[in-house]
C-alpha atoms as a PDB file:
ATOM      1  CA  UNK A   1     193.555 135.261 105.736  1.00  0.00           C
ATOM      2  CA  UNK A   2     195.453 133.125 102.927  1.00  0.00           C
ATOM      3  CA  UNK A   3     197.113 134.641 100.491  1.00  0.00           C
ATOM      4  CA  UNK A   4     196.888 133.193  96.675  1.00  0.00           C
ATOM      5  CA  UNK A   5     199.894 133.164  95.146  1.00  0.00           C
ATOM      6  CA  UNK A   6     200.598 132.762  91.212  1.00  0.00           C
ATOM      7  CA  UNK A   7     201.915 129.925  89.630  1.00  0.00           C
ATOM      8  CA  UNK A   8     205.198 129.613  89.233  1.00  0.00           C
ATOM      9  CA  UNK A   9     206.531 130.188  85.909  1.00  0.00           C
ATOM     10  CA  UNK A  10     210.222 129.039  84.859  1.00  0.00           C
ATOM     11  CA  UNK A  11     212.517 132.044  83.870  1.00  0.00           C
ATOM     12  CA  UNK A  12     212.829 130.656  80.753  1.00  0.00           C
ATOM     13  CA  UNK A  13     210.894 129.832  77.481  1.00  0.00           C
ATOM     14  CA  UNK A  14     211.663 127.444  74.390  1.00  0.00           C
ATOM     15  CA  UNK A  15     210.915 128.818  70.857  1.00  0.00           C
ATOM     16  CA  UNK A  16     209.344 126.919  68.508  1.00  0.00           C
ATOM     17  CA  UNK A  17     212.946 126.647  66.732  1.00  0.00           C
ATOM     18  CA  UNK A  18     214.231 125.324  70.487  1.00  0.00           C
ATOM     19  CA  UNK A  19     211.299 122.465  70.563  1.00  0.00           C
ATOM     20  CA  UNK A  20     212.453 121.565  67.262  1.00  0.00           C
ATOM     21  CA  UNK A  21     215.938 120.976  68.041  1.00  0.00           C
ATOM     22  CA  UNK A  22     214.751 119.085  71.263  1.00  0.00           C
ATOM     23  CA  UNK A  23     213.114 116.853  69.416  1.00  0.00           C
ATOM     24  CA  UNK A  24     215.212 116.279  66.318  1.00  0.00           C
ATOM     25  CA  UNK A  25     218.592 115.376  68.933  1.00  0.00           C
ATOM     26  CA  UNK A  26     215.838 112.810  71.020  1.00  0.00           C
ATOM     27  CA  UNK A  27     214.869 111.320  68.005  1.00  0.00           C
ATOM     28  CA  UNK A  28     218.641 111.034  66.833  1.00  0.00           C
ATOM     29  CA  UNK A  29     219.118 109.201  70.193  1.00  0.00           C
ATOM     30  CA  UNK A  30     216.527 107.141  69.834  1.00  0.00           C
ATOM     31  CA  UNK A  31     217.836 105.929  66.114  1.00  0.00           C
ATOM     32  CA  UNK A  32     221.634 105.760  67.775  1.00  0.00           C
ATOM     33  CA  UNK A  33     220.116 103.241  70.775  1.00  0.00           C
ATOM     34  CA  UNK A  34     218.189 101.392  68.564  1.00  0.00           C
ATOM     35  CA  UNK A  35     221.247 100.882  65.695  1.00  0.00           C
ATOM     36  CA  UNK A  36     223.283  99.880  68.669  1.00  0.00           C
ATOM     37  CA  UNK A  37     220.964  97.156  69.850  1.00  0.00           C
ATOM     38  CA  UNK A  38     220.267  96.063  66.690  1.00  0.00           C
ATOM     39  CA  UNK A  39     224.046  95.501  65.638  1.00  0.00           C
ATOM     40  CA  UNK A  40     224.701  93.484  68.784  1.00  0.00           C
ATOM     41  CA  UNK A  41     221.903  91.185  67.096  1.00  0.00           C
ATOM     42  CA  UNK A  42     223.076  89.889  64.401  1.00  0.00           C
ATOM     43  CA  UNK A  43     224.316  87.028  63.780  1.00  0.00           C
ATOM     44  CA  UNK A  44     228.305  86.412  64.201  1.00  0.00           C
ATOM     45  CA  UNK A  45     228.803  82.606  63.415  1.00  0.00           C
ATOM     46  CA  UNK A  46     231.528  81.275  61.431  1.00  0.00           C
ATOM     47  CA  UNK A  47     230.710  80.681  58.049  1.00  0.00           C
ATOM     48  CA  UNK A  48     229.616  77.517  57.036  1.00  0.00           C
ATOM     49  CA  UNK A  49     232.129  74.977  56.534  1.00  0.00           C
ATOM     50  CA  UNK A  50     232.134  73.900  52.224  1.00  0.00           C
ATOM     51  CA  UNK A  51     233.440  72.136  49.424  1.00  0.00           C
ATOM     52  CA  UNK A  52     233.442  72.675  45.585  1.00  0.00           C
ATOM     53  CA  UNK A  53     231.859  70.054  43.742  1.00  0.00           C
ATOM     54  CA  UNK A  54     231.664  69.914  39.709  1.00  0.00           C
ATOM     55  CA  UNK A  55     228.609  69.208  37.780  1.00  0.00           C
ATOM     56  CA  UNK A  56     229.047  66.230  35.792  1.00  0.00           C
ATOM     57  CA  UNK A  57     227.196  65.788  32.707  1.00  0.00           C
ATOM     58  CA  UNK A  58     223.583  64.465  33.420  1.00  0.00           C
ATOM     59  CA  UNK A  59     223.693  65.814  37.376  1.00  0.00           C
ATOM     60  CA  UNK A  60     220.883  68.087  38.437  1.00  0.00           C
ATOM     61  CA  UNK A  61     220.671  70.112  41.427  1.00  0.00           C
ATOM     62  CA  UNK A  62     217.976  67.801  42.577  1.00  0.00           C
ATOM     63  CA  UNK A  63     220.530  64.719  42.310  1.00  0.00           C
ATOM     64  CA  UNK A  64     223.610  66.998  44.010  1.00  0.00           C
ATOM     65  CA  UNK A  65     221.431  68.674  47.056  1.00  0.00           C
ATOM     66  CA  UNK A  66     219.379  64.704  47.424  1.00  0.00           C
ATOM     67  CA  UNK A  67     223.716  63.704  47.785  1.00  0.00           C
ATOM     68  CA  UNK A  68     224.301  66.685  50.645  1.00  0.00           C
ATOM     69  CA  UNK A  69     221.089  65.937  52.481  1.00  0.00           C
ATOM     70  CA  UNK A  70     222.084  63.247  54.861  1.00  0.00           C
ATOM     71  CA  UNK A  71     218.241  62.263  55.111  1.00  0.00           C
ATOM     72  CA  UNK A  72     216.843  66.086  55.240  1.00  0.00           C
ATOM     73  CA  UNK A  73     214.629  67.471  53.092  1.00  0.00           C
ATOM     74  CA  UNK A  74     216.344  67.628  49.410  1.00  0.00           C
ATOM     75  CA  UNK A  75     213.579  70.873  48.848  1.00  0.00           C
ATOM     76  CA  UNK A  76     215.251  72.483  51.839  1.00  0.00           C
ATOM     77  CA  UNK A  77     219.067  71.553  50.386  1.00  0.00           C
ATOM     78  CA  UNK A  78     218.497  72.580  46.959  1.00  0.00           C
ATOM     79  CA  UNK A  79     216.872  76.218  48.408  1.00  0.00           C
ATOM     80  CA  UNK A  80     219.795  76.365  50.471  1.00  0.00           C
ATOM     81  CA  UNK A  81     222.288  75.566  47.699  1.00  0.00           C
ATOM     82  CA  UNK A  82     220.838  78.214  45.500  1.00  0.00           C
ATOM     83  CA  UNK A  83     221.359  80.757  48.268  1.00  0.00           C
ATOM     84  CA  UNK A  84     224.871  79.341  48.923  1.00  0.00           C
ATOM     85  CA  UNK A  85     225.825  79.513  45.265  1.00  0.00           C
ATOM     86  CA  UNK A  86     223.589  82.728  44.770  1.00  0.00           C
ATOM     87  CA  UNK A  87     221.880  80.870  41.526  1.00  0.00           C
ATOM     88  CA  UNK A  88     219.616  82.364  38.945  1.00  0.00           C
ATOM     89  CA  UNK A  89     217.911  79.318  38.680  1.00  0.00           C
ATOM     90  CA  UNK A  90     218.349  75.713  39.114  1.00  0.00           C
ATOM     91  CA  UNK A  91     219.461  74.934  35.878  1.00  0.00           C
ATOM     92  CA  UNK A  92     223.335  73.699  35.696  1.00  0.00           C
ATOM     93  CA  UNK A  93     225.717  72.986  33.220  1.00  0.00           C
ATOM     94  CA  UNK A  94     228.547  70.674  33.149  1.00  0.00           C
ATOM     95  CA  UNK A  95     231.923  71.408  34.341  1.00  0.00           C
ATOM     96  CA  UNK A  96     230.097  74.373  36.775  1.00  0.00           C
ATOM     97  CA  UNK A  97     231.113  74.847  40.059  1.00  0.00           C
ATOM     98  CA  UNK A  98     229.239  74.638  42.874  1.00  0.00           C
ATOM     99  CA  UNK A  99     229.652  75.119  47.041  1.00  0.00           C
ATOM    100  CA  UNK A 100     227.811  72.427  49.247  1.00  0.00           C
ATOM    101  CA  UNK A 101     227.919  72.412  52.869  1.00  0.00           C
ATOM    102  CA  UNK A 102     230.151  69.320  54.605  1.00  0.00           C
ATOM    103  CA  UNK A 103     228.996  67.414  57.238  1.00  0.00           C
END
């Protein structure tokens, strides 16, 4: 004759409190692994090499990035100088001072 046995039930019991902090320190872990990963990411390059041109009168940002493109798109170069120089807008006055990348 076989004897039926009960499941076996663990001594011990988490509250609702207990799942809670389970689950708040695995989520924590989760954010810590994926802040850690994401750091190692990002980009570490030396910044880019530059030189400080002035506006003269009459020069556009058109006419200085078409100067600093070296045959790539002048669109591209004046986007990038804006960025670079952290513009408002791409009007310029003379005597400003501006950062363009050297070849």
């Amino acid at each position: 004759m076989s004897t039926i046995t009960a499941p076996h039930v663990p001594a011990y019991r988490l509250t609702r409190r207990g799942r809670v902090v389970v689950f708040l320190f695995a989520f924590l872990a989760l954010i810590a692994l994926a802040l850690v990963f994401a750091g190692g990411s990002m980009a570490t390059s030396e910044p880019e090499a530059t030189q400080t041109v002035v506006v003269e009168p009459g020069q556009t940002l058109w006419s200085i990035a078409a100067d600093v493109s070296d045959g790539r798109d002048v669109r591209d170069m004046m986007d990038h100088l804006v960025d670079l120089n952290e513009l408002d807008s791409v009007a310029l006055g003379a005597g400003q001072h501006l950062e363009v990348p050297v070849d």
